[in-house]
Protein backbone atom coordinates (compact mmCIF):
# COMPACT_ATOMS: atom_id res chain seq x y z
CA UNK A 1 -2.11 -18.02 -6.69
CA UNK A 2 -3.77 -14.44 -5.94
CA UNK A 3 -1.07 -11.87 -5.53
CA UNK A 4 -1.33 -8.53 -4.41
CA UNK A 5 1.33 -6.36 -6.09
CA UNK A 6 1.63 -3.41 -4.21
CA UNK A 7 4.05 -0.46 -5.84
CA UNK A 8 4.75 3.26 -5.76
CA UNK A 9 2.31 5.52 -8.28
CA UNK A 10 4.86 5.11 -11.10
CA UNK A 11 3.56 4.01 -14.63
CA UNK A 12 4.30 0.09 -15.84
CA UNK A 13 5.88 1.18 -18.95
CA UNK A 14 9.32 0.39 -20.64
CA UNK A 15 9.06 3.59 -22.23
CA UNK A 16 9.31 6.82 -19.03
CA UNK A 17 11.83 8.53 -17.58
CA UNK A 18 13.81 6.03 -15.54
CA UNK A 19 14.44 2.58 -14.89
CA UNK A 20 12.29 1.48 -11.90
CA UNK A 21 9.21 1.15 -14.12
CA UNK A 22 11.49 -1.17 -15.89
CA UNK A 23 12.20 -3.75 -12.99
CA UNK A 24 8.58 -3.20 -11.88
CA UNK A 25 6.83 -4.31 -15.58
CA UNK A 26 9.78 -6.86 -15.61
CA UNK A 27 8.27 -8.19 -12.53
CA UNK A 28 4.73 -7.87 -13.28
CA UNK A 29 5.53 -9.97 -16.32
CA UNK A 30 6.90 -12.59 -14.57
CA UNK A 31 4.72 -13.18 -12.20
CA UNK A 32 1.74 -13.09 -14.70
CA UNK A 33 3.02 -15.74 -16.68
CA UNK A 34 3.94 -17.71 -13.91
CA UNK A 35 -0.24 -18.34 -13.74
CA UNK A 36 -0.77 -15.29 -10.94
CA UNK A 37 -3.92 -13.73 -10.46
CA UNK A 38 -2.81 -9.82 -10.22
CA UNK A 39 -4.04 -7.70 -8.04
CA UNK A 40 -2.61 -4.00 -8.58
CA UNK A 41 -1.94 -1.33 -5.32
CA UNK A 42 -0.69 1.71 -5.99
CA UNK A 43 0.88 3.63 -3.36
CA UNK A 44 1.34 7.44 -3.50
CA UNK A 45 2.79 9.85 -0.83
CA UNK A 46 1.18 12.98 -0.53
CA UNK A 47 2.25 15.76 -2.89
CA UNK A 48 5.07 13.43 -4.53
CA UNK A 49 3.56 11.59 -7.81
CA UNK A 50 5.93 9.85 -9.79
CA UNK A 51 4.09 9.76 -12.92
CA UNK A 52 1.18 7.75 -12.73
CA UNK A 53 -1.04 10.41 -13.41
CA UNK A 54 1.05 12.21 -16.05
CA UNK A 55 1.16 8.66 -17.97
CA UNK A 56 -2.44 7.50 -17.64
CA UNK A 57 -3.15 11.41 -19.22
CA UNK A 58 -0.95 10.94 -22.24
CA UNK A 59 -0.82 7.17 -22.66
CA UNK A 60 -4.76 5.91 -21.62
CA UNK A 61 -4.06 2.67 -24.19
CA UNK A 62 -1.12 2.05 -22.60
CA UNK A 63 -2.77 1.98 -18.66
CA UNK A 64 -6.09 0.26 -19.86
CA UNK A 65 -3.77 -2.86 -21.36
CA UNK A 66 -2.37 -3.30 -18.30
CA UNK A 67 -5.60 -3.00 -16.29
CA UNK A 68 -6.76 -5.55 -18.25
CA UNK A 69 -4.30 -8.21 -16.70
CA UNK A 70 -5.12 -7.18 -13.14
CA UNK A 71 -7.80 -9.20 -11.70
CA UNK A 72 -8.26 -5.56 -9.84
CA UNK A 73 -6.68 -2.46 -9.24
CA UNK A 74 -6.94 0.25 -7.18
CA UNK A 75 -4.70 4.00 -6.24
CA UNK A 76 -4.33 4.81 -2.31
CA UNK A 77 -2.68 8.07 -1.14
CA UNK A 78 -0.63 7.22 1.70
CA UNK A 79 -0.32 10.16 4.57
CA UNK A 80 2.67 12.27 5.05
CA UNK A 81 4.02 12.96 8.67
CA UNK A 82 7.32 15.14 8.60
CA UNK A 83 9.64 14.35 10.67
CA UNK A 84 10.29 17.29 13.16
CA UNK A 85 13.62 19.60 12.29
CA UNK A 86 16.06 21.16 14.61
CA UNK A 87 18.52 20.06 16.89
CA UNK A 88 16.75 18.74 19.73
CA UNK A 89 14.34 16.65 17.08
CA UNK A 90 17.53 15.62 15.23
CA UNK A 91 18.80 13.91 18.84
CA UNK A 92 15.53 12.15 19.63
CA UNK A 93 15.20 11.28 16.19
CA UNK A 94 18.42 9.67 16.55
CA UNK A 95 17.85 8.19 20.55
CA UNK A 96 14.10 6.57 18.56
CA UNK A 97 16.15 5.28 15.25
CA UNK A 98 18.74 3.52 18.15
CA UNK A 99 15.76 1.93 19.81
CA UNK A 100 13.52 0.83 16.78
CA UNK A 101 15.54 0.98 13.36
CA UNK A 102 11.92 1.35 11.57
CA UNK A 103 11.29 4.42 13.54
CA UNK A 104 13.28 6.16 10.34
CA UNK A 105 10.31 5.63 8.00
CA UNK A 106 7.89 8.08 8.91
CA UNK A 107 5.64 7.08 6.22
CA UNK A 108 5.65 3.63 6.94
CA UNK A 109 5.06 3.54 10.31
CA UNK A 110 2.02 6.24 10.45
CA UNK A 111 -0.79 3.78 11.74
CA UNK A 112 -3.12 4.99 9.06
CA UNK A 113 -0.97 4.02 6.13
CA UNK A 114 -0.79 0.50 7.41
CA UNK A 115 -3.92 0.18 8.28
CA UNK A 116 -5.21 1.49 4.83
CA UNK A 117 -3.13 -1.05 3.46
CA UNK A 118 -4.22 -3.99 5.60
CA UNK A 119 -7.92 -3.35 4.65
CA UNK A 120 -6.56 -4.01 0.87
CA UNK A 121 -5.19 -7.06 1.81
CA UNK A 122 -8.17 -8.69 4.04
CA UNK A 123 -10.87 -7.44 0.94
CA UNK A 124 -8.39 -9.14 -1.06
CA UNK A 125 -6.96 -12.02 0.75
CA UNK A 126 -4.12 -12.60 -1.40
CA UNK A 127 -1.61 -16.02 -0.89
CA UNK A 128 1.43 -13.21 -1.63
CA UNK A 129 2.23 -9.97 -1.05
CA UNK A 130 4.66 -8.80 -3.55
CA UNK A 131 6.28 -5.34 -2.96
CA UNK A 132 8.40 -3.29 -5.50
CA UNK A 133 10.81 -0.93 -3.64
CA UNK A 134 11.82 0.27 0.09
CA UNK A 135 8.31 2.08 0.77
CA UNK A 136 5.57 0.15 0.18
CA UNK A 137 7.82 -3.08 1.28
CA UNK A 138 8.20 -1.16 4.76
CA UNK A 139 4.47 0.14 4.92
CA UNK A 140 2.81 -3.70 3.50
CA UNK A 141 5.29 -5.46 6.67
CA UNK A 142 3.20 -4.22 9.38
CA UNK A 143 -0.76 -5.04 7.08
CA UNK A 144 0.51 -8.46 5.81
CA UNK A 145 -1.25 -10.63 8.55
CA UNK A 146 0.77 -13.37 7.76
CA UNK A 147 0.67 -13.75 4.45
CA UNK A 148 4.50 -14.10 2.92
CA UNK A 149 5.88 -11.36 1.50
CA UNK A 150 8.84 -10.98 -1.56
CA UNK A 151 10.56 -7.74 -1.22
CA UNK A 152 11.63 -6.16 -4.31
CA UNK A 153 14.50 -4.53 -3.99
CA UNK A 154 16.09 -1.84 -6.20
CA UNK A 155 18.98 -0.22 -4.69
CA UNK A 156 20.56 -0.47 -0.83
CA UNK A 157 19.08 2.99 0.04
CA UNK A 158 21.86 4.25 2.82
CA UNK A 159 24.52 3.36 0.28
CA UNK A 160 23.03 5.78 -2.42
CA UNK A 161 22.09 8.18 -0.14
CA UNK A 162 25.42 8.28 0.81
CA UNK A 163 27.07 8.35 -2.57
CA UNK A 164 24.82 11.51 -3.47
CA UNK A 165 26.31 13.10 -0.25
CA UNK A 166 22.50 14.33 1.18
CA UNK A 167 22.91 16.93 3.89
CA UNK A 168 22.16 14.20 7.25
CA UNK A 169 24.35 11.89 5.75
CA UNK A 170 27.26 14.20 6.00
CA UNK A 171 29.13 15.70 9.20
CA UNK A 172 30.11 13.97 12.19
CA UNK A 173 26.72 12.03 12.74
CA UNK A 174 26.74 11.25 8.78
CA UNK A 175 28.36 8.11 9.28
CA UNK A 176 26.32 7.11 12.14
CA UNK A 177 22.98 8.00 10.27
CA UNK A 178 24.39 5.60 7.50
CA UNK A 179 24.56 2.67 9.63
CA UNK A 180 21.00 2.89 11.19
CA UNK A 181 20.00 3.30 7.52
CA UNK A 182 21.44 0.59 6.53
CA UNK A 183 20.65 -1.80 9.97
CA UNK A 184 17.08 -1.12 9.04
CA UNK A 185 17.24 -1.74 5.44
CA UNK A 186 18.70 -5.44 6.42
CA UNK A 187 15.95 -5.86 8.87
CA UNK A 188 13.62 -5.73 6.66
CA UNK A 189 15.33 -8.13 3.94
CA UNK A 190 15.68 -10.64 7.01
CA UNK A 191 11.37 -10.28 7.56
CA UNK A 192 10.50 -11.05 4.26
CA UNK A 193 9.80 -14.40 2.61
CA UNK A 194 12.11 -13.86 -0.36
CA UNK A 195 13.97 -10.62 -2.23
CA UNK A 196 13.98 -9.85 -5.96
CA UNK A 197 17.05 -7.73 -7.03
CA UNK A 198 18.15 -6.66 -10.35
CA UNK A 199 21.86 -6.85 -9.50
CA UNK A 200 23.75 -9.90 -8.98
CA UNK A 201 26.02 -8.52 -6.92
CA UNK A 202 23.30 -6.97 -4.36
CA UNK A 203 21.41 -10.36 -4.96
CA UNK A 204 24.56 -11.86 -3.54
CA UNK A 205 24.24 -9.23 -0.56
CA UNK A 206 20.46 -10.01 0.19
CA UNK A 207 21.39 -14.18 0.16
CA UNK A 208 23.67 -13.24 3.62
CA UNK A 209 20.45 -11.95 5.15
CA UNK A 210 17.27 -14.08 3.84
CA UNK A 211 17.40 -17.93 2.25
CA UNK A 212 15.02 -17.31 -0.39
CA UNK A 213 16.34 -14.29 -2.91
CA UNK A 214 16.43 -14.26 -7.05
CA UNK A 215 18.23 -12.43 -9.00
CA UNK A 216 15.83 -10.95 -11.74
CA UNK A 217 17.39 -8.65 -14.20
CA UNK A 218 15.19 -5.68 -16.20
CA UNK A 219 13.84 -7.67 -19.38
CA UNK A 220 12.95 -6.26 -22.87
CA UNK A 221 10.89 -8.07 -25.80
CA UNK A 222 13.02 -10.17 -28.02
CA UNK A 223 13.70 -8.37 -31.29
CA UNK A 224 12.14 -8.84 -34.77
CA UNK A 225 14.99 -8.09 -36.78
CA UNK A 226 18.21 -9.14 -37.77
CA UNK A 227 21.43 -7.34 -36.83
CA UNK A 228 22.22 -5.91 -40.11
CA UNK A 229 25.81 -7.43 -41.98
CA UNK A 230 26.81 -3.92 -42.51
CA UNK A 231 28.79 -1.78 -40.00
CA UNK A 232 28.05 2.32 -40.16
CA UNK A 233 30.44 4.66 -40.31
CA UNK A 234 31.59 6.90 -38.95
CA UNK A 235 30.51 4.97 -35.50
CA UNK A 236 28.92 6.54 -32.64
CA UNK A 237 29.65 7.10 -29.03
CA UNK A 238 26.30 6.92 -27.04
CA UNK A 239 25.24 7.40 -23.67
CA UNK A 240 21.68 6.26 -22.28
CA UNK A 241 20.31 7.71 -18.99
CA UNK A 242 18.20 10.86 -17.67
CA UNK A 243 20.26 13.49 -15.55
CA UNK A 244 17.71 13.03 -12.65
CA UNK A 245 19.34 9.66 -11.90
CA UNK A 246 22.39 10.25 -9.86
CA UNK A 247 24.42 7.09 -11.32
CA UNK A 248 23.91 8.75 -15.25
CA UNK A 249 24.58 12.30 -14.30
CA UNK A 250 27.90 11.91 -12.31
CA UNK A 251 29.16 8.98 -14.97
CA UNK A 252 28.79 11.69 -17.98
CA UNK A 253 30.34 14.36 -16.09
CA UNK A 254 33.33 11.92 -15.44
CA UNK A 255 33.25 10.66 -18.84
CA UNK A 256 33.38 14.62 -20.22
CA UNK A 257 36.16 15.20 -17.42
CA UNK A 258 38.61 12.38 -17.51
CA UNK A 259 38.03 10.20 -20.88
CA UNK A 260 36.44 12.95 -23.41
CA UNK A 261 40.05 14.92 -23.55
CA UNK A 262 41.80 11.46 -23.65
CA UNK A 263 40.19 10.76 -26.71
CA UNK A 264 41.83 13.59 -28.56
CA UNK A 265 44.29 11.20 -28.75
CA UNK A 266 42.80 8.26 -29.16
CA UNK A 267 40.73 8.78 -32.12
CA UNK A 268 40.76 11.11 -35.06
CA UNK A 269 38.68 12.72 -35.52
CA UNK A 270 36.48 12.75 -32.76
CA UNK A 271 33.33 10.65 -32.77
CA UNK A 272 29.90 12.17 -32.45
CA UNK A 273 28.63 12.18 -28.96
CA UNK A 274 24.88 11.01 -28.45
CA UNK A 275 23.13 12.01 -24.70
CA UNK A 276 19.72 10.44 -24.74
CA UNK A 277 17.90 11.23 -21.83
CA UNK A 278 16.30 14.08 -19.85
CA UNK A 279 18.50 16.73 -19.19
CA UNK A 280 16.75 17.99 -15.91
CA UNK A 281 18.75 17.60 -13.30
CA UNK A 282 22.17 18.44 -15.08
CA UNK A 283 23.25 21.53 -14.00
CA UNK A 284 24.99 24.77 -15.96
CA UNK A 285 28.64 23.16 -15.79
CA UNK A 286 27.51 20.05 -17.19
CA UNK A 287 25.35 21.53 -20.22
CA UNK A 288 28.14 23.90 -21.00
CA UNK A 289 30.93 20.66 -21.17
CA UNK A 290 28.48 18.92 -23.29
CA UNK A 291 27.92 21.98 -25.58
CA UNK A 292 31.94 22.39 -25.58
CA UNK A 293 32.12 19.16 -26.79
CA UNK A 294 29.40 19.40 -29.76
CA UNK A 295 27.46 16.34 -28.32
CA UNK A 296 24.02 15.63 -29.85
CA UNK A 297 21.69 16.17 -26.70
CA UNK A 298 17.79 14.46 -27.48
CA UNK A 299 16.30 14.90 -24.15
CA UNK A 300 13.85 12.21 -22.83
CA UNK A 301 12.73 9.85 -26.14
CA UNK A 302 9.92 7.71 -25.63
CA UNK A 303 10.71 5.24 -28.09
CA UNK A 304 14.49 4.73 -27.55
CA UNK A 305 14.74 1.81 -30.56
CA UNK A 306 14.59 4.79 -32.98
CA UNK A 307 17.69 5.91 -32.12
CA UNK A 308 19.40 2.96 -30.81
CA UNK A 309 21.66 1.73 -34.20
CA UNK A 310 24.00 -1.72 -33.93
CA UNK A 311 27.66 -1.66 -33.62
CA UNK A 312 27.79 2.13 -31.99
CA UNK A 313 29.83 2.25 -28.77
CA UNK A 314 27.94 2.32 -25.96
CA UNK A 315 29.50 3.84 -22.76
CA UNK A 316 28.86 3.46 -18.97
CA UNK A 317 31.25 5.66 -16.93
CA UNK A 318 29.45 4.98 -13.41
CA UNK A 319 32.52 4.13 -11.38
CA UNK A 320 30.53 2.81 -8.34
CA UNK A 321 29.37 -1.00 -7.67
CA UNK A 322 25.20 0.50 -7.12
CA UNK A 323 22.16 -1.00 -8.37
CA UNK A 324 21.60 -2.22 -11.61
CA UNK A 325 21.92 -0.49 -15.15
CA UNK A 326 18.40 -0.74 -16.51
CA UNK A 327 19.06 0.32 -20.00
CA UNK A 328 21.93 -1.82 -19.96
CA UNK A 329 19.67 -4.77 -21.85
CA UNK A 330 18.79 -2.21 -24.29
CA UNK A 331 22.12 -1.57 -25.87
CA UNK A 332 22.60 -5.81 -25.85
CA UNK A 333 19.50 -5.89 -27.45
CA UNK A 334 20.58 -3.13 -30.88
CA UNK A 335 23.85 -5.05 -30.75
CA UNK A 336 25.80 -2.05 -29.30
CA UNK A 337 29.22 -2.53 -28.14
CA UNK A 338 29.26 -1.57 -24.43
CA UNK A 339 32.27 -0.08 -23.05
CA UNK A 340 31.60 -0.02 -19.33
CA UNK A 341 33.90 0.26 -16.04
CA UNK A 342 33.78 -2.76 -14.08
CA UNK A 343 32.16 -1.32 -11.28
CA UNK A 344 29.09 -0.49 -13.13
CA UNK A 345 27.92 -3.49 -14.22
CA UNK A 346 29.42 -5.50 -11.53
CA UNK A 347 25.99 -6.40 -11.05
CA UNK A 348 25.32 -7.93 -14.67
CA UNK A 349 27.33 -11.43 -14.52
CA UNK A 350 26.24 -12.12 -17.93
CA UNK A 351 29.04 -9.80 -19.31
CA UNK A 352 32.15 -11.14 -20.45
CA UNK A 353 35.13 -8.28 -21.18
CA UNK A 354 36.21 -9.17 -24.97
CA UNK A 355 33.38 -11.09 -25.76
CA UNK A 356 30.28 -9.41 -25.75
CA UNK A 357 31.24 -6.04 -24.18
CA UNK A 358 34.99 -3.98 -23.22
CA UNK A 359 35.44 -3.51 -19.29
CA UNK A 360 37.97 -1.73 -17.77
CA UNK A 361 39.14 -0.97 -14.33
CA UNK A 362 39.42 3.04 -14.27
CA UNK A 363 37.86 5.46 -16.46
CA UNK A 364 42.14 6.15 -17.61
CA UNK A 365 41.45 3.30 -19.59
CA UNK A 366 38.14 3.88 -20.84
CA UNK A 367 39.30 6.29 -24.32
CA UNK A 368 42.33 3.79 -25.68
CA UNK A 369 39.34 1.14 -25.82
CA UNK A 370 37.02 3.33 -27.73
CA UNK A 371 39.49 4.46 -30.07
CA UNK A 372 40.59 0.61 -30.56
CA UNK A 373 37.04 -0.22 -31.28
CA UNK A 374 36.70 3.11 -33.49
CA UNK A 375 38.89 1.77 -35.75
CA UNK A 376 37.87 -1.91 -35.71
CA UNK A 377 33.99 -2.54 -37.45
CA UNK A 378 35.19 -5.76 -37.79
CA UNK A 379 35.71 -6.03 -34.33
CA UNK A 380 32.69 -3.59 -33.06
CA UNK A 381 30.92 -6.15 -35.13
CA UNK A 382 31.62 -9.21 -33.57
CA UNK A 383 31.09 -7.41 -30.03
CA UNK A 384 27.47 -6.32 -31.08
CA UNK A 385 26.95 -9.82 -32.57
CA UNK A 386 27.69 -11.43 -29.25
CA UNK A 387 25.93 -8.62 -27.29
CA UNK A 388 22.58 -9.66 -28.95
CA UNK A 389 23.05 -12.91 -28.22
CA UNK A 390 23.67 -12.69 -24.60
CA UNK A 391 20.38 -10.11 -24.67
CA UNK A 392 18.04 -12.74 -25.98
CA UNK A 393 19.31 -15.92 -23.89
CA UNK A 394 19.41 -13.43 -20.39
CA UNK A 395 17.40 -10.40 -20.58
CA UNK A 396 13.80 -11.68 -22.07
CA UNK A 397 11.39 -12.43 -20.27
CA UNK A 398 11.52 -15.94 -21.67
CA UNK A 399 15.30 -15.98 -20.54
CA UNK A 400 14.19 -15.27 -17.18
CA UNK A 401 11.27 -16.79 -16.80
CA UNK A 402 12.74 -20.41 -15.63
CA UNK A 403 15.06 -18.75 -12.77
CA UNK A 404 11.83 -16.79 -11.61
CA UNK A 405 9.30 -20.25 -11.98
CA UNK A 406 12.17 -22.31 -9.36
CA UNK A 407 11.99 -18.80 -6.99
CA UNK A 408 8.52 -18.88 -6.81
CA UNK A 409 8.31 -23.07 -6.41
CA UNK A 410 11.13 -22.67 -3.52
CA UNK A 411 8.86 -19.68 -1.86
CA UNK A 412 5.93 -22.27 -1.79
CA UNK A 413 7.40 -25.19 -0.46
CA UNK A 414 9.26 -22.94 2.41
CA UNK A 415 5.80 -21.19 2.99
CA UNK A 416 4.04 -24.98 3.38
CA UNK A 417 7.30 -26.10 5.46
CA UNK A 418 7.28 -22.90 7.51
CA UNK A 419 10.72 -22.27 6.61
């Protein structure tokens, strides 16, 4: 099957800032060894690069190995159109989002943009269109000409746009705005052929609006090595995730606000505190807290595994149901003990409170199960033990790969059927 896999201009690497790239390469993965001939579109909005270029300057090796498993690949700068400000623009963008939900994509619907993109797929004349994300999936709908399309979808965009409180999602038309967001959003999951999400629970969500949806969680490589026998001490506490993402920054300021001073208690003496992850984004209050609290701050690492060590307590104080938690696999794979709320990972069945993580319902309850587990290696060990195990049988590519091969058969016989 030739598939055109069509993406915004980030890099296909495990190791950048943030975990798109990782559900994207997870993808790729997938559908390579699944017997697909790659093609590779890159889509990038005027002005806005998310690190294609930056990557392909410092990491050439990296960008020429994945060339090499596209049959073809090719960069294609989409055009920008603005949508008009002020008050009287605000109404008729309103009165044109009532009438035609995709009016709200400027980007998308610019003629040129899909017309650029249909040109790719006639030179190409791929048997799939596969899409990573809510741009290119809403700019390849109108260029497909026919051919079926999977949607992969990262996040329900209206309900993180809301969350991070952005200025026309607030006031009296706020809630309104959120709505034609979101109507749009599940207009376009009921076009497709099929949806990919990394979340269960959104997976779930997308199987109301379209038959044909997998859920496809961020994979890592298998390990090489053993979990060690031997538990170190004094444990950590360790949190994974750059400020920039909105899900990382406002679960550490939480964490420093509501279960840090908890642990006082909890736990003597206090446990390191490890922040891996770029700090832009966090502003003055936060840096100060995390300076109050003498936590060990690395910035953006590259290679992650270096610093990653078994049986340190992981923690995930998101408190919101959103998305997926990319680096999630990452601490299964070191054998970390994850301490998570339930929200947070509501989107990661595989997790089983007590057996190969802690959840718990409020972040009130979040520093009495650290300091239990502080005091318990035995315990921590066990955790990590069963954390590893649940990372190799569910977030490899391997694990995966069955789930994704039955998708992909289902898409094929619907697409033959018509259905």
């Amino acid at each position: 099957m030739r598939c055109l896999f069509i993406m915004d201009d980030h890099p296909l690497s495990r190791d950048v800032r943030g975990g798109t790239p990782v559900v994207m390469l997870s993808h790729f993965e997938l559908l390579e060894h699944w017997g697909a001939e790659l093609h590779l579109l890159l889509l990038r909005q005027a002005g806005r690069s998310l690190g294609f270029d930056e990557h392909v300057r410092a990491e050439r090796k990296d960008w020429n190995a994945i060339r090499s498993r596209c049959a073809s690949d090719q960069l294609l700068e989409l055009r920008s159109r603005a949508l008009p400000g002020g008050p009287v623009a605000g109404t008729k963008r309103f009165v044109s989002a009532v009438r035609d939900p995709y009016s709200q994509f400027a980007i998308a619907e610019d003629e040129s943009n899909a017309d650029a993109v249909a040109r790719v797929v006639e030179s190409i004349e791929p048997d799939l269109v596969w899409t990573e994300n809510l741009t290119p999936a809403t700019v390849a709908r109108r260029a497909t000409n026919g051919v079926p399309m999977v949607y992969g979808h990262h996040d329900w965009i209206w309900r993180i746009l809301q969350l991070n409180r952005v200025p026309w999602m607030r006031g009296p038309r706020g809630p309104v705005n959120g709505r034609l967001l979101r109507r749009a959003e599940e207009l376009l999951v009921r076009e497709v052929s099929g949806c990919a999400s990394p979340s269960a629970s959104e997976a779930a969500e997308l199987a109301c609006l379209n038959n044909h949806v997998a859920y496809l969680p961020a994979t890592y490589p298998e390990p090489t090595e053993a979990l060690p026998a031997s538990v170190p001490s004094p444990p950590r506490i360790v949190h994974v995730g750059g400020m920039t993402t909105l899900a990382s920054r406002v679960g550490l300021e939480r964490f420093l606000e509501v279960v840090w001073p908890r642990l006082r208690t909890a736990s003597d003496p206090l446990p390191e505190l490890l922040v891996l992850g770029t700090m832009d984004g966090a502003g003055e209050p936060l840096q100060a807290r995390l300076a109050a609290v003498g936590a060990t701050c690395t910035g953006f690492v590259r290679d992650l595994d270096s610093l990653l060590r078994p049986y340190d307590v992981h923690v995930i104080p998101w408190e919101h149901p959103t998305g997926a938690r990319t680096r999630l696999p990452l601490a299964l794979r070191h054998g970390q003990v994850v301490v998570s709320t339930r929200a947070a990972v509501e989107g990661s069945t595989e997790l089983v409170d007590g057996v190969n993580c802690v959840l718990v319902d409020s972040l009130e309850e979040m520093a009495p199960a650290i300091g239990l587990l502080l005091r318990d290696d035995a315990r921590r060990r066990e955790i990590g033990r069963s954390a590893r195990d649940t990372f190799v049988a569910h977030f490899t590519r391997e694990g995966v790969q069955p789930r994704f091969d039955a998708f992909m058969n289902g898409l094929a016989r619907a697409s033959s059927s018509g259905g």
